[in-house]
PDB file of N, CA and C in Angstrom:
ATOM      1  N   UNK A   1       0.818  -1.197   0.000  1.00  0.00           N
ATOM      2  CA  UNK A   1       0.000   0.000   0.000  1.00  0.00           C
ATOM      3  C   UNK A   1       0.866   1.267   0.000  1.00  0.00           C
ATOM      4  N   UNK A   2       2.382   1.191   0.751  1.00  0.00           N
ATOM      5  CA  UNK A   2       2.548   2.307   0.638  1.00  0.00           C
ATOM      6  C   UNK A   2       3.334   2.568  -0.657  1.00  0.00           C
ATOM      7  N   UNK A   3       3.819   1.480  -1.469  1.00  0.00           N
ATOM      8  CA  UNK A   3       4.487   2.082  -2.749  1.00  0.00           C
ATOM      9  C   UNK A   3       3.002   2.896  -3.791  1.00  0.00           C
ATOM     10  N   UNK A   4       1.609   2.604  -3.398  1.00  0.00           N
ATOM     11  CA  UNK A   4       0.863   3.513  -3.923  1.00  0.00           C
ATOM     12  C   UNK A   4       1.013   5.115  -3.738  1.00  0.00           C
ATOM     13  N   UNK A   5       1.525   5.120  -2.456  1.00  0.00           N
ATOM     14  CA  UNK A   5       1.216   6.739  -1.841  1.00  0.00           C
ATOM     15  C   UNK A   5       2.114   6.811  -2.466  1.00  0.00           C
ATOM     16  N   UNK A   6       3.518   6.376  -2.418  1.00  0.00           N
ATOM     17  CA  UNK A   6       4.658   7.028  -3.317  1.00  0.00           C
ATOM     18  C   UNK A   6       4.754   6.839  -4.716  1.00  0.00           C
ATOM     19  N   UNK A   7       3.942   6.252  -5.538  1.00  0.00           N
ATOM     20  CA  UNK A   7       3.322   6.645  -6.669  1.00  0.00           C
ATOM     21  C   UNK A   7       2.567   7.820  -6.723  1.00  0.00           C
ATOM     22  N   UNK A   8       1.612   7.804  -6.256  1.00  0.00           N
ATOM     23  CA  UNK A   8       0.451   8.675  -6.176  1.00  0.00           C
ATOM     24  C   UNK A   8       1.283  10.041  -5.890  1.00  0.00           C
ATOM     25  N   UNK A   9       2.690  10.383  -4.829  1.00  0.00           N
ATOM     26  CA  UNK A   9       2.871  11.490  -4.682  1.00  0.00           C
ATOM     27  C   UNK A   9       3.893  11.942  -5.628  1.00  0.00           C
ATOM     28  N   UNK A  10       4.924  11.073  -6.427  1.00  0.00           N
ATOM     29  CA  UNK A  10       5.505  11.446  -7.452  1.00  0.00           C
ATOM     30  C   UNK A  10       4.910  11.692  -8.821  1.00  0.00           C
ATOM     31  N   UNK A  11       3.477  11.293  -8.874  1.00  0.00           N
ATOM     32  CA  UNK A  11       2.775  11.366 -10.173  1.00  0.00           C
ATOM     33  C   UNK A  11       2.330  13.141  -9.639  1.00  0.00           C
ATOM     34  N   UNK A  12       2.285  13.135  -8.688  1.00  0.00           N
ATOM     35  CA  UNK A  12       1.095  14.146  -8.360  1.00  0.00           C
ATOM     36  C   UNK A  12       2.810  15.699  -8.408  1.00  0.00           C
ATOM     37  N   UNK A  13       3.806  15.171  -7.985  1.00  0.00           N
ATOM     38  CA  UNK A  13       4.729  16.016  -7.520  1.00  0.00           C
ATOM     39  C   UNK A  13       4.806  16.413  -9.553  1.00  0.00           C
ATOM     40  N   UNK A  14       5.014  15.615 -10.401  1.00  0.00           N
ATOM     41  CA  UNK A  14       5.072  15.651 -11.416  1.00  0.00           C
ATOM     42  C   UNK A  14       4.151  16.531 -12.386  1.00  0.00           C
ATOM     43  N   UNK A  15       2.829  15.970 -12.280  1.00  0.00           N
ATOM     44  CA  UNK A  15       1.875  16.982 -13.324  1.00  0.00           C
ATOM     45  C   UNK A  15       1.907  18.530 -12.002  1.00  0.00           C
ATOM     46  N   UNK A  16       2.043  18.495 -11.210  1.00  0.00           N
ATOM     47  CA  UNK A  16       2.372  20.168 -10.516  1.00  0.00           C
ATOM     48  C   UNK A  16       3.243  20.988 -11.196  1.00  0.00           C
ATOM     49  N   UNK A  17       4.335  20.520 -11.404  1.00  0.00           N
ATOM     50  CA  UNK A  17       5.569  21.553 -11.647  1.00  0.00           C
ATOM     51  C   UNK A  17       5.216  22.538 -13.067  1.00  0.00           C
ATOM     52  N   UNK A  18       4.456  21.896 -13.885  1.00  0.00           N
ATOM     53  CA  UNK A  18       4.194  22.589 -14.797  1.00  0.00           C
ATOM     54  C   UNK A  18       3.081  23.327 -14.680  1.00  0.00           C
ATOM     55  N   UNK A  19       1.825  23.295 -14.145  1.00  0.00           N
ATOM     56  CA  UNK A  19       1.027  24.223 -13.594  1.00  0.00           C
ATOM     57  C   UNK A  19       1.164  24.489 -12.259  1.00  0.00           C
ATOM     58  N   UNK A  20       1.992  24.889 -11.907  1.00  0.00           N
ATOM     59  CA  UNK A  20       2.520  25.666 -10.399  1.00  0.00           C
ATOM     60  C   UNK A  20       1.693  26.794 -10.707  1.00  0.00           C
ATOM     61  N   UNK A  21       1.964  27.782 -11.501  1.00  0.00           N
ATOM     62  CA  UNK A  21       1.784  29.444 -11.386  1.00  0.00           C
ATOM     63  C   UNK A  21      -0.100  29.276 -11.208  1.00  0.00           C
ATOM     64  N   UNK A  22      -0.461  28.406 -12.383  1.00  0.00           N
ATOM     65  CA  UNK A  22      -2.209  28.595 -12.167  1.00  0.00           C
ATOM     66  C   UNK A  22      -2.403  27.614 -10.381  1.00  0.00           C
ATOM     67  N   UNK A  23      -1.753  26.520 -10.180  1.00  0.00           N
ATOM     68  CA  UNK A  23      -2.070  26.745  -8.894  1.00  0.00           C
ATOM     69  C   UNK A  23      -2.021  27.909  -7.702  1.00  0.00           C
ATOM     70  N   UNK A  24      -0.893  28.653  -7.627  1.00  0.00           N
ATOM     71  CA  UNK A  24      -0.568  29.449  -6.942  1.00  0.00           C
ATOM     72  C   UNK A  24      -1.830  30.310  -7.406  1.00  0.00           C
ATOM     73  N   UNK A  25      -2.145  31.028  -8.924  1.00  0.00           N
ATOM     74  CA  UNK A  25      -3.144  32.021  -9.126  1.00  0.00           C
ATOM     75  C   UNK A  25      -4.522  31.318  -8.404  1.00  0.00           C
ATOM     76  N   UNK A  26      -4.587  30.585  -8.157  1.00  0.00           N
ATOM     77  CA  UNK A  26      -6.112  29.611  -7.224  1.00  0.00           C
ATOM     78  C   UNK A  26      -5.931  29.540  -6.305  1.00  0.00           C
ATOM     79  N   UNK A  27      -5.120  30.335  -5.644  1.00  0.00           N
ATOM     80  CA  UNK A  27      -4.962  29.615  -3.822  1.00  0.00           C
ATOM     81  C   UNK A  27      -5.282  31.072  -3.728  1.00  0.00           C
ATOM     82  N   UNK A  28      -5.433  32.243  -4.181  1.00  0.00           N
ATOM     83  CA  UNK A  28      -5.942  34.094  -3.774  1.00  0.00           C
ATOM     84  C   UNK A  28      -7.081  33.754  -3.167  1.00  0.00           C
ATOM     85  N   UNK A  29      -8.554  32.930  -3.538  1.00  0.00           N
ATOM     86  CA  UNK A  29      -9.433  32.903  -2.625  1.00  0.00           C
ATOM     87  C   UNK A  29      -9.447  32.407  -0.763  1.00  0.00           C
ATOM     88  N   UNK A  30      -8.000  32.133  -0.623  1.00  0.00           N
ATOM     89  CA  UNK A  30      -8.252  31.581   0.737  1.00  0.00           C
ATOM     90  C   UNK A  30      -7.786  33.053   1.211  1.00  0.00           C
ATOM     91  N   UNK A  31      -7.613  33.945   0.987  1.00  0.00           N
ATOM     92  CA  UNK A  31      -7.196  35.408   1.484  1.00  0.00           C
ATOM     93  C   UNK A  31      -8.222  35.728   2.261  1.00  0.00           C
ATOM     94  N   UNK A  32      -9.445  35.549   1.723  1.00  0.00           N
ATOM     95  CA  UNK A  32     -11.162  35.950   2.255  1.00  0.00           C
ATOM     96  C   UNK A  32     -11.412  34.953   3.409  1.00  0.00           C
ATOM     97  N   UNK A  33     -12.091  35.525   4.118  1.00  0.00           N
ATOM     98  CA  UNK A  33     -12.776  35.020   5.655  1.00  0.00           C
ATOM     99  C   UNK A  33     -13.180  33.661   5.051  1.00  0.00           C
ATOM    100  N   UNK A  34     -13.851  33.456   4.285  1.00  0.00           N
ATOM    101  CA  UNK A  34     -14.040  32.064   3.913  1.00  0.00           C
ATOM    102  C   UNK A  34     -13.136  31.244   3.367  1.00  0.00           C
ATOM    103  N   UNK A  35     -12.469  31.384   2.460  1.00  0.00           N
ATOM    104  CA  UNK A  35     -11.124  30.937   2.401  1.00  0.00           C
ATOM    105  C   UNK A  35     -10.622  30.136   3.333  1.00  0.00           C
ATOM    106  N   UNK A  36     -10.436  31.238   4.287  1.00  0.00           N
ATOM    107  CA  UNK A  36      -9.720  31.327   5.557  1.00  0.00           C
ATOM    108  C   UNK A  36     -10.501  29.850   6.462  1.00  0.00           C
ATOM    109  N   UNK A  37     -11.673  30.077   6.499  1.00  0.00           N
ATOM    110  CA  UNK A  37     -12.086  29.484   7.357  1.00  0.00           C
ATOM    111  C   UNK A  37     -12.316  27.823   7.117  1.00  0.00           C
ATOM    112  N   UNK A  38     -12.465  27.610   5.530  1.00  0.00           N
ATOM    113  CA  UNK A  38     -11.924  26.157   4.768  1.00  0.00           C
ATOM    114  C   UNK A  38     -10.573  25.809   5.338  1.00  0.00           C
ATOM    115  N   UNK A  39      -9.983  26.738   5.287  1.00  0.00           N
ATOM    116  CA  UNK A  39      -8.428  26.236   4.971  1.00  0.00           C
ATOM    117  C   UNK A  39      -8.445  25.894   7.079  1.00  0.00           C
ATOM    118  N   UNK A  40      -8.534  26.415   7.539  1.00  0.00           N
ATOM    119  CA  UNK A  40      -8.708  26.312   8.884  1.00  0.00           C
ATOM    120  C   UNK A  40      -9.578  24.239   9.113  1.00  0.00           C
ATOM    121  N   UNK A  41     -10.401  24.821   8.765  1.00  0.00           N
ATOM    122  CA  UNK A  41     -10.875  23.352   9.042  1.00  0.00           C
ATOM    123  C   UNK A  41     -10.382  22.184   8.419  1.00  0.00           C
ATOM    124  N   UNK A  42      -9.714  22.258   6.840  1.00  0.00           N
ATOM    125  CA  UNK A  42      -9.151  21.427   6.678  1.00  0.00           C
ATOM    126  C   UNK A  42      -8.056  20.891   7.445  1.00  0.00           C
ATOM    127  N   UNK A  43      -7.212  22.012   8.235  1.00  0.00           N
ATOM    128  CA  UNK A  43      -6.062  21.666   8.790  1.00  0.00           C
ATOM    129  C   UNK A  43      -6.801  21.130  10.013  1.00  0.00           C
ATOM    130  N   UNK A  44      -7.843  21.473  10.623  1.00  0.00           N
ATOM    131  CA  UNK A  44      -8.159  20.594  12.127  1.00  0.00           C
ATOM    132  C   UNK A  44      -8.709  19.371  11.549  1.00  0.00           C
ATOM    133  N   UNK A  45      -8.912  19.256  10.536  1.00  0.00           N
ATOM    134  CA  UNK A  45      -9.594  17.812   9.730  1.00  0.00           C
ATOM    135  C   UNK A  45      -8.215  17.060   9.885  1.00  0.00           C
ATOM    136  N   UNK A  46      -7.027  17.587   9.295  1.00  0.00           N
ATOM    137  CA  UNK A  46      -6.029  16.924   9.032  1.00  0.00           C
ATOM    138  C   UNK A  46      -5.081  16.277  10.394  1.00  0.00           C
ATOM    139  N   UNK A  47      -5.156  17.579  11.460  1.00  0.00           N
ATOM    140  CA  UNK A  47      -4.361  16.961  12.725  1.00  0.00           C
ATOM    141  C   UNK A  47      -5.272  16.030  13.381  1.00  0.00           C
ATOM    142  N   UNK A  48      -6.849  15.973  13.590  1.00  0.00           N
ATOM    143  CA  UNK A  48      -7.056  14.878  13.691  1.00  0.00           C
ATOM    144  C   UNK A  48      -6.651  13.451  13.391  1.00  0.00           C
ATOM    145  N   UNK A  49      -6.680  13.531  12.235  1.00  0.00           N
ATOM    146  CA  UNK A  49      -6.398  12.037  11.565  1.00  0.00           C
ATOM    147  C   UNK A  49      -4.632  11.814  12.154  1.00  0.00           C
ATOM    148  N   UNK A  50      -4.104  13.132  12.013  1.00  0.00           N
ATOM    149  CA  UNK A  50      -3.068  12.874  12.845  1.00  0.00           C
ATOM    150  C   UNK A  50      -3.010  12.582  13.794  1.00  0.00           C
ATOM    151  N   UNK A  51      -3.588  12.872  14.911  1.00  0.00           N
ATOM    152  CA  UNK A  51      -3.231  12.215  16.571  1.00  0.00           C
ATOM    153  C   UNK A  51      -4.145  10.520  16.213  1.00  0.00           C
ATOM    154  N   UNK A  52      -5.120  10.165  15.617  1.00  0.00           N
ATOM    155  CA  UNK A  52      -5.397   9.117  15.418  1.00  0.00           C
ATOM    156  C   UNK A  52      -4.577   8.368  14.861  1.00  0.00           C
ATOM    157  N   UNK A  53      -3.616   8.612  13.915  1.00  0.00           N
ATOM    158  CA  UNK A  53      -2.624   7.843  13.052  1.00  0.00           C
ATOM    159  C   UNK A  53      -1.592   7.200  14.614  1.00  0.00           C
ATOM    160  N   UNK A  54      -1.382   7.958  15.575  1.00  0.00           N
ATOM    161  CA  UNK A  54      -0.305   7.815  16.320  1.00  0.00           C
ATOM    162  C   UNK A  54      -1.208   6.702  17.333  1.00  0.00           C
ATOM    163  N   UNK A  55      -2.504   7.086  17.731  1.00  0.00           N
ATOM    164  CA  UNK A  55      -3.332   6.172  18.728  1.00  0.00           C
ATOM    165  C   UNK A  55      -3.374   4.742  17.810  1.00  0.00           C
ATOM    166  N   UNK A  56      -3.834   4.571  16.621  1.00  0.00           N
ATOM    167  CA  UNK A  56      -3.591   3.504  15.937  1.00  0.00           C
ATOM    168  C   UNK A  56      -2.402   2.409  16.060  1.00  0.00           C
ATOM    169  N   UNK A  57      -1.315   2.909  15.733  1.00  0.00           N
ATOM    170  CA  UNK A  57      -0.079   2.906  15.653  1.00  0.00           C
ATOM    171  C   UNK A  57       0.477   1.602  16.885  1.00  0.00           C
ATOM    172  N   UNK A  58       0.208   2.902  18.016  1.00  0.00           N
ATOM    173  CA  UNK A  58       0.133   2.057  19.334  1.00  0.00           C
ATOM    174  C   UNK A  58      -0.591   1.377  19.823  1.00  0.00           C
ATOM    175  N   UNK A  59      -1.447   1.311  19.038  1.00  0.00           N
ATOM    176  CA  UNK A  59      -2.990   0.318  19.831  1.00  0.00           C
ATOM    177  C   UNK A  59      -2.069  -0.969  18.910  1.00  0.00           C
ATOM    178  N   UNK A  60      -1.885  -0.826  17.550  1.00  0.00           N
ATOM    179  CA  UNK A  60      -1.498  -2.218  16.880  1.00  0.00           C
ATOM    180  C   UNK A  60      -0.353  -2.907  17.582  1.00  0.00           C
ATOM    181  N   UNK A  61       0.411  -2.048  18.451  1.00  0.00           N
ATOM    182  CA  UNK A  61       1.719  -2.710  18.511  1.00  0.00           C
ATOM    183  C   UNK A  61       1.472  -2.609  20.449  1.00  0.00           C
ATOM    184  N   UNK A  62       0.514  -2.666  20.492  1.00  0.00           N
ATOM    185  CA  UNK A  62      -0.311  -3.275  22.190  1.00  0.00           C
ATOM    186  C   UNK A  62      -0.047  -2.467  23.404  1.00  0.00           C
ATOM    187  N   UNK A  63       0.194  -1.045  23.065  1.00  0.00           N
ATOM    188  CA  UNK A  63       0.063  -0.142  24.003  1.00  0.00           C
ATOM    189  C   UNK A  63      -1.253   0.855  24.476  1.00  0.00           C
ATOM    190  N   UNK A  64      -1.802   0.610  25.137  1.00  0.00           N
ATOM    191  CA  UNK A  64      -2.631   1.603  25.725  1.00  0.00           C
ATOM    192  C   UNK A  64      -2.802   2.937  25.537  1.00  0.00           C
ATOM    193  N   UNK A  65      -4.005   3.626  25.422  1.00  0.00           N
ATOM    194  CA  UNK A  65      -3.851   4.907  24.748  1.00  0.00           C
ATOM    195  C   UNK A  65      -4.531   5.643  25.663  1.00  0.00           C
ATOM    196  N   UNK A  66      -3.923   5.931  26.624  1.00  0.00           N
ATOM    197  CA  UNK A  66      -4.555   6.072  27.881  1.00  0.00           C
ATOM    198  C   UNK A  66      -5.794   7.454  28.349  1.00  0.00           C
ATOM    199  N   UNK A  67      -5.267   8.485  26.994  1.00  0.00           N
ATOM    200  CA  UNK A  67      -6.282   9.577  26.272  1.00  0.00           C
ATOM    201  C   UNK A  67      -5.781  10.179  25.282  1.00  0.00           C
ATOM    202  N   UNK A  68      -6.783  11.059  24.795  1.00  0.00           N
ATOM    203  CA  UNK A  68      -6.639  11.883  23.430  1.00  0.00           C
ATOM    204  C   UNK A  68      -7.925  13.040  23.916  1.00  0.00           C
ATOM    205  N   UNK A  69      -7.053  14.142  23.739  1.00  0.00           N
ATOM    206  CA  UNK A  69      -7.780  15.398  23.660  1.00  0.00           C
ATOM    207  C   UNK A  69      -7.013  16.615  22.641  1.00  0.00           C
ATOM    208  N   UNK A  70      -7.569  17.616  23.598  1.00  0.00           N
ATOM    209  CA  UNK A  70      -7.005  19.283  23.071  1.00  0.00           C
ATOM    210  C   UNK A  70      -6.709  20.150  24.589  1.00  0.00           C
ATOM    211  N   UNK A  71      -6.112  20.430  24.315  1.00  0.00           N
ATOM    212  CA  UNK A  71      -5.501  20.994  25.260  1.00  0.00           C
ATOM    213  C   UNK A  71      -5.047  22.921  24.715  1.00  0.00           C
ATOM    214  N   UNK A  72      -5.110  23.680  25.296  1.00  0.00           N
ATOM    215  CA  UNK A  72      -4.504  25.502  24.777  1.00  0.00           C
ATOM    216  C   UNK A  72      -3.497  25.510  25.258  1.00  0.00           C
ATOM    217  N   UNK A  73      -2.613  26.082  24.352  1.00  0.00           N
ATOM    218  CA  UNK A  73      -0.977  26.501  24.835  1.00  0.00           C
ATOM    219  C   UNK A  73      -0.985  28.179  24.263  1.00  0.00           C
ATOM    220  N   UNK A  74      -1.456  28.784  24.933  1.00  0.00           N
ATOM    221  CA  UNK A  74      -1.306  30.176  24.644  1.00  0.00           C
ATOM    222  C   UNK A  74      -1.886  30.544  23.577  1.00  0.00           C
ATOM    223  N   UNK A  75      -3.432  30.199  23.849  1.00  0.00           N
ATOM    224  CA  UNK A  75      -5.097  30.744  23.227  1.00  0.00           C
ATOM    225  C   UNK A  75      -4.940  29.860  21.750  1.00  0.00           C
ATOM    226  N   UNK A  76      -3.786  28.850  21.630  1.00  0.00           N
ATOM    227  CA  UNK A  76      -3.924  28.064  20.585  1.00  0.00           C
ATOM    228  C   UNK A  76      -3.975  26.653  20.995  1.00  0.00           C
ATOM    229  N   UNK A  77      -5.283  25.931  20.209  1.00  0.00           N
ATOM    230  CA  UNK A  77      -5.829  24.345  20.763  1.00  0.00           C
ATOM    231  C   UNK A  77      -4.686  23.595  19.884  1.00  0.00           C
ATOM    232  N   UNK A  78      -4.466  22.362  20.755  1.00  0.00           N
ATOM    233  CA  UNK A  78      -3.287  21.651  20.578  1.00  0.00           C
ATOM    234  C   UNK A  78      -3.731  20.294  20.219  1.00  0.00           C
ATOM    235  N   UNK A  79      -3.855  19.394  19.542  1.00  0.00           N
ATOM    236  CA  UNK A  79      -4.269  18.036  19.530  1.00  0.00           C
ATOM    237  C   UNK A  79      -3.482  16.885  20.257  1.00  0.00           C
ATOM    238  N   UNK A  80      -3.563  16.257  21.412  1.00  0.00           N
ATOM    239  CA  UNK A  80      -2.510  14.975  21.942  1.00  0.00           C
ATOM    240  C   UNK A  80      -2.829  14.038  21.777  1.00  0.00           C
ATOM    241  N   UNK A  81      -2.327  12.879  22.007  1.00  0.00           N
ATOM    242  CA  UNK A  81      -2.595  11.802  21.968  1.00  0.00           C
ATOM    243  C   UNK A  81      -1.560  10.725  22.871  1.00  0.00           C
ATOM    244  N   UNK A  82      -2.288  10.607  24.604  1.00  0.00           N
ATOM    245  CA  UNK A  82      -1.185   9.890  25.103  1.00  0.00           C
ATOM    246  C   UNK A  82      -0.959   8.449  24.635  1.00  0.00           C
ATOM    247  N   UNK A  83       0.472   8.553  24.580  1.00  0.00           N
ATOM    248  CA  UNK A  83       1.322   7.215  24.592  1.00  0.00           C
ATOM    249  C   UNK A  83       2.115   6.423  25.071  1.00  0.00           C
ATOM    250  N   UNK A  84       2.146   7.278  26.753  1.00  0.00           N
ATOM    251  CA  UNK A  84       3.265   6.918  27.322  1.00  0.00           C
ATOM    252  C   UNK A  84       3.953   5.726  27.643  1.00  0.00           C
ATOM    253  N   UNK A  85       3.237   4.738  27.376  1.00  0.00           N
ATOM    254  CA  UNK A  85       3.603   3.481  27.746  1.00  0.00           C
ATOM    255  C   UNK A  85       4.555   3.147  26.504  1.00  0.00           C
ATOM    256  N   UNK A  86       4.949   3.576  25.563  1.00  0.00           N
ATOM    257  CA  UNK A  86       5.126   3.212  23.984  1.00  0.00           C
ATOM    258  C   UNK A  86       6.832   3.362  24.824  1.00  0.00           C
ATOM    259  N   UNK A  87       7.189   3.691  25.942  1.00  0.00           N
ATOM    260  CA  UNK A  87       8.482   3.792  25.737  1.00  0.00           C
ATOM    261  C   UNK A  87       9.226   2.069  26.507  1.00  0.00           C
ATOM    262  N   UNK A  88       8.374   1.452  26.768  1.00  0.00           N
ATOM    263  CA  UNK A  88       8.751   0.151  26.982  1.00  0.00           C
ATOM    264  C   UNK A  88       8.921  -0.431  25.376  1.00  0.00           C
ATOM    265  N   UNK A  89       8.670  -0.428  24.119  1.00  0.00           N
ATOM    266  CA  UNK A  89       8.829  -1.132  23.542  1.00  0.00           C
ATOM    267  C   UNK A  89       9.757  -0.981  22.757  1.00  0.00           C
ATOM    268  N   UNK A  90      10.291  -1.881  21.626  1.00  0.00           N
ATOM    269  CA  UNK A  90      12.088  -1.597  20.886  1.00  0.00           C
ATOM    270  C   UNK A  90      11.781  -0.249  20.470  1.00  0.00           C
ATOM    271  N   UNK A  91      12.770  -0.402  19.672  1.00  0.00           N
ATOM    272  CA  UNK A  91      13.347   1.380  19.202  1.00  0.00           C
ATOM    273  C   UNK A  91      12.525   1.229  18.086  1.00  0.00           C
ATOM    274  N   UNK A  92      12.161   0.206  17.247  1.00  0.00           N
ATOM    275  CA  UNK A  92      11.985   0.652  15.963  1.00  0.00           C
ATOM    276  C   UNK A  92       9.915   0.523  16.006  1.00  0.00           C
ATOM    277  N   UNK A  93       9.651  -0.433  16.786  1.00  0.00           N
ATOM    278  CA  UNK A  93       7.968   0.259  17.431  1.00  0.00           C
ATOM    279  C   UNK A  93       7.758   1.809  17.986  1.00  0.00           C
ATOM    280  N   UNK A  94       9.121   2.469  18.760  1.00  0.00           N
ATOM    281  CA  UNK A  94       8.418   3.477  19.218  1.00  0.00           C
ATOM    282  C   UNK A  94       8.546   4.791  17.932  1.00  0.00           C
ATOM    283  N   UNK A  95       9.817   4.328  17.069  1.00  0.00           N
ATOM    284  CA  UNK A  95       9.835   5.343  15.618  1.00  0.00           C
ATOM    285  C   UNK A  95       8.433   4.825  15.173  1.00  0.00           C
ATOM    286  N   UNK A  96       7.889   3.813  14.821  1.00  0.00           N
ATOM    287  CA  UNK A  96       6.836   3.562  14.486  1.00  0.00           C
ATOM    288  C   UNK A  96       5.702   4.694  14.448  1.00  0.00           C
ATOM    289  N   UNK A  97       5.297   4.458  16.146  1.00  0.00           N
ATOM    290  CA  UNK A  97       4.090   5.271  16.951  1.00  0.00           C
ATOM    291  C   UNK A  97       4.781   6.576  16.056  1.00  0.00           C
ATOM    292  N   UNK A  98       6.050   7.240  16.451  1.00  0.00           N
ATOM    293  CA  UNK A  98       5.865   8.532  16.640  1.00  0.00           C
ATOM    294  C   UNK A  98       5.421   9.151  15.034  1.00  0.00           C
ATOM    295  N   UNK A  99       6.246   8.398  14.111  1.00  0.00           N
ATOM    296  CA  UNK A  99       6.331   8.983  12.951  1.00  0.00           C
ATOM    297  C   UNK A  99       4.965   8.527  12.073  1.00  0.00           C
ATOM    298  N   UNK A 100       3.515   8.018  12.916  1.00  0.00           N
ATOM    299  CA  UNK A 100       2.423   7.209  12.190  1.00  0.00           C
ATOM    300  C   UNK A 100       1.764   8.738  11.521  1.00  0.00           C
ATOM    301  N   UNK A 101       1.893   9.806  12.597  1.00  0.00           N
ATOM    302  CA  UNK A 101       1.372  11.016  12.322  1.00  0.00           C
ATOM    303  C   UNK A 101       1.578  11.863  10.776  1.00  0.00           C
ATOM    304  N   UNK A 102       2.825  11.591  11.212  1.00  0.00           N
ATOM    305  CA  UNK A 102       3.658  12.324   9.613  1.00  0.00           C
ATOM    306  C   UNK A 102       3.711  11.769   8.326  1.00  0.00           C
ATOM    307  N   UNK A 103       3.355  10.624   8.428  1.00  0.00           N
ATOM    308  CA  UNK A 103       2.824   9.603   7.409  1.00  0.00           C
ATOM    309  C   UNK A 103       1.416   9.811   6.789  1.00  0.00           C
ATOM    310  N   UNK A 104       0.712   9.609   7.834  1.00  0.00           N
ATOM    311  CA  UNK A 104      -0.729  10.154   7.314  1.00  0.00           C
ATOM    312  C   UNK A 104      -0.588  11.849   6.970  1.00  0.00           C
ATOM    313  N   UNK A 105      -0.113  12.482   7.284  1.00  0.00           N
ATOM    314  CA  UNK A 105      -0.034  13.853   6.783  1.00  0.00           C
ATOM    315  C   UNK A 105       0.485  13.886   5.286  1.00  0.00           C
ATOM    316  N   UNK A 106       1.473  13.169   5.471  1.00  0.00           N
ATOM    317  CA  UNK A 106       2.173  12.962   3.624  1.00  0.00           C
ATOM    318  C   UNK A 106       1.060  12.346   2.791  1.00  0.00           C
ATOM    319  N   UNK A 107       0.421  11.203   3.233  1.00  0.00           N
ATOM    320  CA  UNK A 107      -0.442  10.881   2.244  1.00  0.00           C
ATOM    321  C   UNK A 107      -1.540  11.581   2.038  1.00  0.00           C
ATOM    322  N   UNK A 108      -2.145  12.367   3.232  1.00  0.00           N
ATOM    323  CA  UNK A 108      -3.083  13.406   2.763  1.00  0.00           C
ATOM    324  C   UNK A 108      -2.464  14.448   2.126  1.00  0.00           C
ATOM    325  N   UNK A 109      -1.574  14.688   1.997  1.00  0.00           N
ATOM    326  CA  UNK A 109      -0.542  15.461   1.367  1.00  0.00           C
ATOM    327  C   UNK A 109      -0.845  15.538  -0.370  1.00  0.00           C
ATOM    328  N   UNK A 110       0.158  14.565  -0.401  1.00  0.00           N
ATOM    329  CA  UNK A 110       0.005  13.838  -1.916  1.00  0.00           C
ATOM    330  C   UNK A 110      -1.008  13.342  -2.544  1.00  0.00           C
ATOM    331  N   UNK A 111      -2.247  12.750  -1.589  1.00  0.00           N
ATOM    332  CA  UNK A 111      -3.525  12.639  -2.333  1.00  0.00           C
ATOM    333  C   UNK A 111      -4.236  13.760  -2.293  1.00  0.00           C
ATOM    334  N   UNK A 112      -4.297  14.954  -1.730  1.00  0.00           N
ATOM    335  CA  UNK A 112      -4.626  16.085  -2.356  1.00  0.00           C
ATOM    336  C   UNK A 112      -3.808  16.547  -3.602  1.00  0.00           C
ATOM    337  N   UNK A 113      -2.311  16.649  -3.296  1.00  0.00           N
ATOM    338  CA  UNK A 113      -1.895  17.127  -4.724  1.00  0.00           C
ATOM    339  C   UNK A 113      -2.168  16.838  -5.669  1.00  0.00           C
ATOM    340  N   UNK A 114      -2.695  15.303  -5.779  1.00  0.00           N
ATOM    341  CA  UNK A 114      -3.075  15.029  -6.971  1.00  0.00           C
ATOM    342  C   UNK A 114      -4.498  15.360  -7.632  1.00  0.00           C
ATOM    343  N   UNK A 115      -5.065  15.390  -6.724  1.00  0.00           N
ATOM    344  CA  UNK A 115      -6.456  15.478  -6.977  1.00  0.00           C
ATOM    345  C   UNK A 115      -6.602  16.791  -7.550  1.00  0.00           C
TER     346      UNK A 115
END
């Protein structure tokens, strides 16, 4: 599955480079309050799936997820996802957990670019 995403993001990195400028001329509507406020929710759409990618992660490899919230760090909401137990297991389960986040971000990444 994942040599798809890395298809999917080199096909997608590919037909971009040549319409860069008309993308860039299509991204002026997020300037406007509405814009704004898409682009806002997509990104809380997106860190979701992120702190879930990491609760996943560790649930598969039999750690406890002991919570998941939001939390404010200076009037800005934060997404967590505890894992603390993840530090009993090898080195290459806990790269696992950490990096499940940034993974799903790339593939929502690249399957938007393409689209």
């Amino acid at each position: 599955m994942i040599r798809f995403y890395i298809i999917a993001a080199v096909v997608a990195i590919v037909l971009f480079i040549p319409r860069s400028g008309m993308f860039l001329d299509s991204a002026t509507p997020f300037l406007a309050w509405t814009g704004a406020l898409w682009l806002a929710l997509a990104v809380a759409a997106v860190k979701v799936l992120h702190e879930f990618s990491h609760a996943y992660a560790a649930a598969v490899r039999g750690v406890t997820v002991r919570s998941m919230g939001l939390f404010f760090m200076i009037l800005t909401p934060v997404p967590y996802c505890d894992v603390t137990d993840a530090w009993r297991l090898p080195r290459e389960d806990r790269l696992a957990i950490s990096f499940a986040g940034v993974r799903t971000e790339l593939v929502v990444g690249a399957l938007s670019l393409l689209c």
